[in-house]
PDB file of N, CA and C in Angstrom:
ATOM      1  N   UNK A   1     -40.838 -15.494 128.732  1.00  0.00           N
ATOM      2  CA  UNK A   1     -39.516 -14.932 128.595  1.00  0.00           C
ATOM      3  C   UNK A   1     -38.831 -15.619 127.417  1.00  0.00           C
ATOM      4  N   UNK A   2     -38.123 -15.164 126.701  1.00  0.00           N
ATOM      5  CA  UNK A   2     -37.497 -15.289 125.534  1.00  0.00           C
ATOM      6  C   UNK A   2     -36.368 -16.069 125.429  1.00  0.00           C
ATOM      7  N   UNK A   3     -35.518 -16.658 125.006  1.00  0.00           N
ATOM      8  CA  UNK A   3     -34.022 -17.185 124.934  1.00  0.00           C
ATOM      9  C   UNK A   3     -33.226 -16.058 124.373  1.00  0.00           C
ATOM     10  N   UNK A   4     -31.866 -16.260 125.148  1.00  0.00           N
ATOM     11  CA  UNK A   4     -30.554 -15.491 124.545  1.00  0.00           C
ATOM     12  C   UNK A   4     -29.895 -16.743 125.191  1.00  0.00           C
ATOM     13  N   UNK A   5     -28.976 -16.187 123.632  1.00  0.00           N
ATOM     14  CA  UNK A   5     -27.318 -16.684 123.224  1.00  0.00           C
ATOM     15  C   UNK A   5     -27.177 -16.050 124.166  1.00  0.00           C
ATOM     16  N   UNK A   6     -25.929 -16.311 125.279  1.00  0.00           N
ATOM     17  CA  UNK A   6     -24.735 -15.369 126.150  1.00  0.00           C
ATOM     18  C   UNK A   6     -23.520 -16.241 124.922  1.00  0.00           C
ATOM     19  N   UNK A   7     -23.052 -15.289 124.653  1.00  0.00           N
ATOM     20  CA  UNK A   7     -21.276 -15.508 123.740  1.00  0.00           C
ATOM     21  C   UNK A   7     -20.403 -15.569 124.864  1.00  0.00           C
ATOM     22  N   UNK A   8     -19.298 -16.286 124.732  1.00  0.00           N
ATOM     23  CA  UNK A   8     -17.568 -15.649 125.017  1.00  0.00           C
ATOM     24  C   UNK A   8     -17.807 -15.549 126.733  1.00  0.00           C
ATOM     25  N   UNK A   9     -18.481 -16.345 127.453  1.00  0.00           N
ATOM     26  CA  UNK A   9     -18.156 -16.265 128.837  1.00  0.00           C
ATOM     27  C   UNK A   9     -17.330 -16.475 129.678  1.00  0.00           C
ATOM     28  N   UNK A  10     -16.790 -16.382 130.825  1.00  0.00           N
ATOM     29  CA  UNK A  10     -15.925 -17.484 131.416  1.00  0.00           C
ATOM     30  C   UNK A  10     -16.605 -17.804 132.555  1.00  0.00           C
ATOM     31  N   UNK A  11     -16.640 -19.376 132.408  1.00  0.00           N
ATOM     32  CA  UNK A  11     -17.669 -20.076 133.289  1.00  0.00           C
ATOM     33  C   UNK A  11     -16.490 -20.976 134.619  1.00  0.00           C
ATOM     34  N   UNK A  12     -16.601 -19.872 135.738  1.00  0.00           N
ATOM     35  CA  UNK A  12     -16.446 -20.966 137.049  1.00  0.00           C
ATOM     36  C   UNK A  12     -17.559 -21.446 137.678  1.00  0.00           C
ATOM     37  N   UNK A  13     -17.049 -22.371 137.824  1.00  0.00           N
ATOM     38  CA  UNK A  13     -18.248 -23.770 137.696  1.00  0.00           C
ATOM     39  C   UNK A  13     -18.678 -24.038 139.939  1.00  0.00           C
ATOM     40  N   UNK A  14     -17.555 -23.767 140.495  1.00  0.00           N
ATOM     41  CA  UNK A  14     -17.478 -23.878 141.993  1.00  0.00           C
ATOM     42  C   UNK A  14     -17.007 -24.953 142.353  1.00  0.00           C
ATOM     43  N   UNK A  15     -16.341 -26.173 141.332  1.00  0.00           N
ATOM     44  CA  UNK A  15     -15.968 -27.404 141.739  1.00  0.00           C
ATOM     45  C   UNK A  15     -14.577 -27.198 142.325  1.00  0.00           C
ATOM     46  N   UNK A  16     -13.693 -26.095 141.767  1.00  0.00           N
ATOM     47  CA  UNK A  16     -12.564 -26.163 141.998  1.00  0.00           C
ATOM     48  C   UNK A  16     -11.370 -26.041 140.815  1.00  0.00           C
ATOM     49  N   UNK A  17     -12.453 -26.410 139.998  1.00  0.00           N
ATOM     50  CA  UNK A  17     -11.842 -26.816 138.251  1.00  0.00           C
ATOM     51  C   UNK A  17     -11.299 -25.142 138.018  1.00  0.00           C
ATOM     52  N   UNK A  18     -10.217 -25.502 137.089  1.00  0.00           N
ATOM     53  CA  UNK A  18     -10.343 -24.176 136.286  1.00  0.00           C
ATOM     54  C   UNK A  18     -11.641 -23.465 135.548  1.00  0.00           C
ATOM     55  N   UNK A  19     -11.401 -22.413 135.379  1.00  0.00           N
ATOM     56  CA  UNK A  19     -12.364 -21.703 134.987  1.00  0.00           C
ATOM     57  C   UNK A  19     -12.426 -22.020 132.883  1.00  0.00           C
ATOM     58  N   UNK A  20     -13.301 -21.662 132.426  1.00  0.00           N
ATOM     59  CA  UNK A  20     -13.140 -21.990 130.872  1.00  0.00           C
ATOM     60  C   UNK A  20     -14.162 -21.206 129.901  1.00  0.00           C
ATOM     61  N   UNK A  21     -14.190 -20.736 128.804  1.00  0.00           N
ATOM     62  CA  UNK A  21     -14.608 -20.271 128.124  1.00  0.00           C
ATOM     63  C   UNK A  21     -15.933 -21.105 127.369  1.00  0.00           C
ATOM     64  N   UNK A  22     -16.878 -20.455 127.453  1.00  0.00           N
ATOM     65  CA  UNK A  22     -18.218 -21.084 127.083  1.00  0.00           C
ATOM     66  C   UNK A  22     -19.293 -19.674 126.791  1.00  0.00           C
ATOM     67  N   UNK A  23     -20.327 -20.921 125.872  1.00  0.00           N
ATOM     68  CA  UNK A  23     -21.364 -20.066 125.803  1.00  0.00           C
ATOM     69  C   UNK A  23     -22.871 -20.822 126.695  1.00  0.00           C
ATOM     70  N   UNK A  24     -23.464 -19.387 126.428  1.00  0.00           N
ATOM     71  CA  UNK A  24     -24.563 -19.935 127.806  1.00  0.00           C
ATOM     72  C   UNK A  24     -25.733 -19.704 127.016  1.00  0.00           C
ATOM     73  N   UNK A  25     -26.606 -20.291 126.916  1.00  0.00           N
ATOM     74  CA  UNK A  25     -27.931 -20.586 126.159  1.00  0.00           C
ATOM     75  C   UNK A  25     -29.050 -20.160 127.643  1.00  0.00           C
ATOM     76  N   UNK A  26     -29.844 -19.176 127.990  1.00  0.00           N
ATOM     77  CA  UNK A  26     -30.709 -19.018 128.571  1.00  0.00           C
ATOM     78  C   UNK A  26     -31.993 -19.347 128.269  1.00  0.00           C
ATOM     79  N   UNK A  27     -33.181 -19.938 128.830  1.00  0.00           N
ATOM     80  CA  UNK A  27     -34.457 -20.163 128.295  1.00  0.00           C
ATOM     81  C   UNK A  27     -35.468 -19.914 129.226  1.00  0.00           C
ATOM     82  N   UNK A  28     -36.045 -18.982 129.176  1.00  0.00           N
ATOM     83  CA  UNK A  28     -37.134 -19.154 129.994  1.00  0.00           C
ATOM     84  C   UNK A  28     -36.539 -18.641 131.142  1.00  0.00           C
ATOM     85  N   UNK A  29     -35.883 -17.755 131.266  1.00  0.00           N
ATOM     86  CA  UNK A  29     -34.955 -17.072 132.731  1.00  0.00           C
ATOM     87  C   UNK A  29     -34.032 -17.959 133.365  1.00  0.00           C
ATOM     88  N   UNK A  30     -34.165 -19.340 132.887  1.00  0.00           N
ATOM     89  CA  UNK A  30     -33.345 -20.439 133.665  1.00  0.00           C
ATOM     90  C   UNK A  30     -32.236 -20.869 132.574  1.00  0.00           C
ATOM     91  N   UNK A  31     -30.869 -21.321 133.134  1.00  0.00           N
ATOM     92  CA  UNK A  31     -29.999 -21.710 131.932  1.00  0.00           C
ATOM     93  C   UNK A  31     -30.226 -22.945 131.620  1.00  0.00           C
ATOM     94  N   UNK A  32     -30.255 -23.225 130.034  1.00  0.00           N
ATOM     95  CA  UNK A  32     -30.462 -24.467 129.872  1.00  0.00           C
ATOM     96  C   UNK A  32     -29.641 -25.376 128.714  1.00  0.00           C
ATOM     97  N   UNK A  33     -28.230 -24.059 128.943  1.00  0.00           N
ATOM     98  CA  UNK A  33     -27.102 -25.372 127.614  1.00  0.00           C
ATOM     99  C   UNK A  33     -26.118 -24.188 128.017  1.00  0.00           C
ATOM    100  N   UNK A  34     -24.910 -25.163 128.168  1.00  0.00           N
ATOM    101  CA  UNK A  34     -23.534 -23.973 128.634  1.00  0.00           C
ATOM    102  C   UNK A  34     -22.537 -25.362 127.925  1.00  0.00           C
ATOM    103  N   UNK A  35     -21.537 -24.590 126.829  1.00  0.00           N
ATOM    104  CA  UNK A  35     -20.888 -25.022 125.652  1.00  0.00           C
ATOM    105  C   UNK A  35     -19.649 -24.410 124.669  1.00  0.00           C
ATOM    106  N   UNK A  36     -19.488 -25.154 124.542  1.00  0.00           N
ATOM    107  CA  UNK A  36     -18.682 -23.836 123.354  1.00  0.00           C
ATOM    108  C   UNK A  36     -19.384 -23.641 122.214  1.00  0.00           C
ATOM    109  N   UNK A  37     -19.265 -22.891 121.606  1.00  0.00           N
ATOM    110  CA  UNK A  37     -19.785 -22.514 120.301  1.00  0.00           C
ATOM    111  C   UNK A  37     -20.977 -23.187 119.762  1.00  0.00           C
ATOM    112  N   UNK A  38     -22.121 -22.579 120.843  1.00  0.00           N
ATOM    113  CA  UNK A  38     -23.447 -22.537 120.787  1.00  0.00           C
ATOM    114  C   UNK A  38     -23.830 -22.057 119.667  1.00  0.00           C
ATOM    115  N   UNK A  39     -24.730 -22.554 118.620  1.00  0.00           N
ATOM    116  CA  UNK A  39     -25.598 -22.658 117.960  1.00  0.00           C
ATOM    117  C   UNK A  39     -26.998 -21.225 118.173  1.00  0.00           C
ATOM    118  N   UNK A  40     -26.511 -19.786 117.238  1.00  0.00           N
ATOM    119  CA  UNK A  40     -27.781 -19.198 118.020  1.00  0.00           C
ATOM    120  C   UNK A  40     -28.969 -19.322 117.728  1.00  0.00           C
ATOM    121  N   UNK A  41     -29.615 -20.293 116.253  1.00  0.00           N
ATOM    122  CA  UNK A  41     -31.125 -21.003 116.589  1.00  0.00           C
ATOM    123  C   UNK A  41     -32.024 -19.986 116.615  1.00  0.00           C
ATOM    124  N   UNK A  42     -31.715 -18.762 116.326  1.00  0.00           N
ATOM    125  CA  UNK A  42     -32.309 -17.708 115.810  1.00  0.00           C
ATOM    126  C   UNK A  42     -32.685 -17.111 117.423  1.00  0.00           C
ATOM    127  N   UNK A  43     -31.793 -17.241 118.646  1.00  0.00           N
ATOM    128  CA  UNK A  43     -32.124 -16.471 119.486  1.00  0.00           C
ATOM    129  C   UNK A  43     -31.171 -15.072 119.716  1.00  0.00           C
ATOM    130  N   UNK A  44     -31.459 -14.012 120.262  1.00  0.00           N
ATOM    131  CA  UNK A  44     -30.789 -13.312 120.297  1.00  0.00           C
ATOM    132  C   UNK A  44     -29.153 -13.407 120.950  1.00  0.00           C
ATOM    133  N   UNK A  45     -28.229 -12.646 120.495  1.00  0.00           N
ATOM    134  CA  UNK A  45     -26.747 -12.963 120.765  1.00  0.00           C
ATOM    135  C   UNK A  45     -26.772 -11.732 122.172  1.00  0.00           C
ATOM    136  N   UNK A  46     -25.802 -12.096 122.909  1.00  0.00           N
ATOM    137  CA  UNK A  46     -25.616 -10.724 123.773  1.00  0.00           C
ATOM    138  C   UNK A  46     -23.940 -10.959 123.666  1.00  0.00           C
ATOM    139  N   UNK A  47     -23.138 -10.539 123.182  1.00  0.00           N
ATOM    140  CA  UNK A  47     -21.475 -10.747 123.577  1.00  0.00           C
ATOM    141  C   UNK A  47     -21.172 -10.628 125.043  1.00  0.00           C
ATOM    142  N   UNK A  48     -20.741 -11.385 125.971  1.00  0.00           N
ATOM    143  CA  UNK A  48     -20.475 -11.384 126.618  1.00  0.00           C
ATOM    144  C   UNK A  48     -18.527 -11.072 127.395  1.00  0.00           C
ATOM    145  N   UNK A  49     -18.139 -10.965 126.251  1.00  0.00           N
ATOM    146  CA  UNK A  49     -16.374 -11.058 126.442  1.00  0.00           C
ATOM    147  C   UNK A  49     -16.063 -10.459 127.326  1.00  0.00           C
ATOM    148  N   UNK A  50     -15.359 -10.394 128.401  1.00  0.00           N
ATOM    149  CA  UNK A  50     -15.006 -10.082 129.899  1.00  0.00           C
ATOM    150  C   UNK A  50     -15.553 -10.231 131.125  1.00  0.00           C
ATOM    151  N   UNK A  51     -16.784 -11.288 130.596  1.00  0.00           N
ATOM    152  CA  UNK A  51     -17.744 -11.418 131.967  1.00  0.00           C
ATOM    153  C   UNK A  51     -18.065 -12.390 132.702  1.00  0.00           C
ATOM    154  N   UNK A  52     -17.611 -13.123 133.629  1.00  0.00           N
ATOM    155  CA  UNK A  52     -17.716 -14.534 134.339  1.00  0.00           C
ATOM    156  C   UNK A  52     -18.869 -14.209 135.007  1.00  0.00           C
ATOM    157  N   UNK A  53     -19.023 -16.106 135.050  1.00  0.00           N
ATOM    158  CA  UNK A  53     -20.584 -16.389 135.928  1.00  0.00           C
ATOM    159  C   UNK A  53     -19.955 -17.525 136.131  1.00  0.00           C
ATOM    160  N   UNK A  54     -20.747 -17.716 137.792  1.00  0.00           N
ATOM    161  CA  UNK A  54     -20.751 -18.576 138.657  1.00  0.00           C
ATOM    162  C   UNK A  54     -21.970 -19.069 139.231  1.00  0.00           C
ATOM    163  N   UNK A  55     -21.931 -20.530 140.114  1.00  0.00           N
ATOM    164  CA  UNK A  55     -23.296 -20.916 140.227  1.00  0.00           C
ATOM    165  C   UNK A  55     -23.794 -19.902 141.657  1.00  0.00           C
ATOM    166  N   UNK A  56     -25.167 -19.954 141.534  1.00  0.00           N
ATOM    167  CA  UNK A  56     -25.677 -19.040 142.562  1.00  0.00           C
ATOM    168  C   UNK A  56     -25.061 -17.697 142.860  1.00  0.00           C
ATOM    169  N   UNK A  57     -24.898 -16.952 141.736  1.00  0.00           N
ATOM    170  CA  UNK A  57     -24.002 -15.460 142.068  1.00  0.00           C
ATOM    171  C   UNK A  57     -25.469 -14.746 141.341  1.00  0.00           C
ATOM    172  N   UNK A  58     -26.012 -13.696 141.355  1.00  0.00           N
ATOM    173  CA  UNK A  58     -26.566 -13.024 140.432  1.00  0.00           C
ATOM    174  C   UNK A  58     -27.458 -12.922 139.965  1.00  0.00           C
ATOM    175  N   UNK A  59     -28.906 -13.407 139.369  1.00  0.00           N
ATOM    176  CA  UNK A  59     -29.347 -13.516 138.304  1.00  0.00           C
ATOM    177  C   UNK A  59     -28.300 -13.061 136.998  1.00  0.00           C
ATOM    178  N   UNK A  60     -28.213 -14.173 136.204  1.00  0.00           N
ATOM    179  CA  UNK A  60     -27.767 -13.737 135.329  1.00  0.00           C
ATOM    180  C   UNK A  60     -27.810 -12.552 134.193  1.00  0.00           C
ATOM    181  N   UNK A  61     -29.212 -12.715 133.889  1.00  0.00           N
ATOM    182  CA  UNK A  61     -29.409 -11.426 132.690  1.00  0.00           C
ATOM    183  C   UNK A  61     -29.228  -9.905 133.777  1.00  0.00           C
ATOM    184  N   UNK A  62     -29.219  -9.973 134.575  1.00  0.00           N
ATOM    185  CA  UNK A  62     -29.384  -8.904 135.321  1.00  0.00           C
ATOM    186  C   UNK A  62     -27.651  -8.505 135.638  1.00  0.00           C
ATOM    187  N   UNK A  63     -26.838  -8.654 136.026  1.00  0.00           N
ATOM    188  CA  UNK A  63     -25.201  -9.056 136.110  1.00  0.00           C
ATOM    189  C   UNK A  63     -25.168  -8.663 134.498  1.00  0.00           C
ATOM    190  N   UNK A  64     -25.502  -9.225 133.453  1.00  0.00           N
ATOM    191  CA  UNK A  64     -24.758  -9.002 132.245  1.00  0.00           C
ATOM    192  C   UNK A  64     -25.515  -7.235 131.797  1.00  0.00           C
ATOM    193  N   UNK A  65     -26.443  -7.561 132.373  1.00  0.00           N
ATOM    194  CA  UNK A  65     -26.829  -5.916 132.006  1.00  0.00           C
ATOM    195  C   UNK A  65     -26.308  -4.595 132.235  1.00  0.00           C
ATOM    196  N   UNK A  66     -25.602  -4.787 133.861  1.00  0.00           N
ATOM    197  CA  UNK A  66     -25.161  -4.285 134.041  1.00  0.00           C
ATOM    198  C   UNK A  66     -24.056  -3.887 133.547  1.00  0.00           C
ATOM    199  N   UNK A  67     -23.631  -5.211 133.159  1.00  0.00           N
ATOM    200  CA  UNK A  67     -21.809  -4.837 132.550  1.00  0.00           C
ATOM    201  C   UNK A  67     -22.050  -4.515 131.797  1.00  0.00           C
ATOM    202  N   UNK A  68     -22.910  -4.366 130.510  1.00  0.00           N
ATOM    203  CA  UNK A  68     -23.134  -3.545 129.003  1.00  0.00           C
ATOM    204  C   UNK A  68     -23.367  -2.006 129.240  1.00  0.00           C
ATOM    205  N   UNK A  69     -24.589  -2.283 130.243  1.00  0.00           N
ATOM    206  CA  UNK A  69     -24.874  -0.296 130.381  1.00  0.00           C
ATOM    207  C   UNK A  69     -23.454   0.173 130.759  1.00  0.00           C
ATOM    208  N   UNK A  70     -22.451  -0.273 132.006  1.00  0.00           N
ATOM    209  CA  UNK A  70     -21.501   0.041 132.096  1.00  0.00           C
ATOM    210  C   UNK A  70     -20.545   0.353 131.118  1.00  0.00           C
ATOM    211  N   UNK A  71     -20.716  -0.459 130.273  1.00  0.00           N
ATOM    212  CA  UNK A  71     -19.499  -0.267 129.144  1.00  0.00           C
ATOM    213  C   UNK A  71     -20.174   0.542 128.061  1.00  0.00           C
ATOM    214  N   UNK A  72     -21.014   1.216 127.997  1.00  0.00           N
ATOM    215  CA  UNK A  72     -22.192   1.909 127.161  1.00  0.00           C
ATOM    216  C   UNK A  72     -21.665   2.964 127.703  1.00  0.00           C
ATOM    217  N   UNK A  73     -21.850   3.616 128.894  1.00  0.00           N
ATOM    218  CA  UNK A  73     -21.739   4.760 129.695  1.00  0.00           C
ATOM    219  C   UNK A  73     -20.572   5.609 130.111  1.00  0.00           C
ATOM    220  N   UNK A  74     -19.148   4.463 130.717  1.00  0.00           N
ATOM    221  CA  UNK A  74     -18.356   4.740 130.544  1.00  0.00           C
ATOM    222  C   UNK A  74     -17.269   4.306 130.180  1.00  0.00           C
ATOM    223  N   UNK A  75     -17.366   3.831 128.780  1.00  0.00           N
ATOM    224  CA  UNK A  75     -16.579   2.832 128.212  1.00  0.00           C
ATOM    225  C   UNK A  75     -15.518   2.053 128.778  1.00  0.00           C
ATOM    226  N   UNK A  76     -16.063   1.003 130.201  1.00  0.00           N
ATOM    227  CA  UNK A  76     -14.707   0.437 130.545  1.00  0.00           C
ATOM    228  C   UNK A  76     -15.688  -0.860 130.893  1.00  0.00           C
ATOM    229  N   UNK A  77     -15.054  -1.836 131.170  1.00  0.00           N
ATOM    230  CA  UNK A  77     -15.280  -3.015 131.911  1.00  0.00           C
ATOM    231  C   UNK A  77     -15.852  -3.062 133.175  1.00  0.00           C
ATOM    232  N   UNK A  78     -16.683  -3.343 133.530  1.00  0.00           N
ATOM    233  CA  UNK A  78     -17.165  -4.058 135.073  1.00  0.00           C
ATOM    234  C   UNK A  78     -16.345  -5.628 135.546  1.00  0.00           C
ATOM    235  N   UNK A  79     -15.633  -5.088 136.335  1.00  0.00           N
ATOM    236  CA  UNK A  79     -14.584  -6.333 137.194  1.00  0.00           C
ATOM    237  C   UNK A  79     -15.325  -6.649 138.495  1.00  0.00           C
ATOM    238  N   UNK A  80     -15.252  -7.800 139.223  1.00  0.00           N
ATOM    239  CA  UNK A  80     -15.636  -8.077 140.515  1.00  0.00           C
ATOM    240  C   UNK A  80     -16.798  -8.361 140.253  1.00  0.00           C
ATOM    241  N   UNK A  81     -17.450  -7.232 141.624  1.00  0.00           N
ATOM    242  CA  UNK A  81     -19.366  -7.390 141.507  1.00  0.00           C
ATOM    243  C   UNK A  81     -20.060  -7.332 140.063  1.00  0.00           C
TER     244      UNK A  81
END
């Protein structure tokens, strides 16, 4: 499996903390660097802008897919699930 850049996320973390804007470096299906202004190192970018992740919610690439076809299809945002 390949690496992607995730851009522009908002990452709740489950500690309690506020939530915050980051990027998420995927590798190998597992995340393996969450930051700001990640470096894309020649991996692919996916923009992520309107889409939070949390620990144990989802598979990730699978959640962001959705929200793109969504916004592909009928040009709006995926909120919530």
């Amino acid at each position: 499996m390949s690496d992607i850049l995730i851009k522009n996320l908002t990452v709740v973390d489950g500690t309690g903390a506020h939530a915050f804007a980051a990027d998420v470096r995927q590798r190998g299906g597992l995340i393996a660097e969450v930051g700001p202004n990640r470096s894309p190192a020649g991996a692919p970018i996916f923009d992520a802008t309107g889409c939070q992740v949390t620990p144990a919610s989802k598979p990730l690439r699978r959640s962001l897919a959705k929200a793109a076809l969504a916004r592909v299809v009928t040009g709006k945002t995926v909120k919530g699930r």
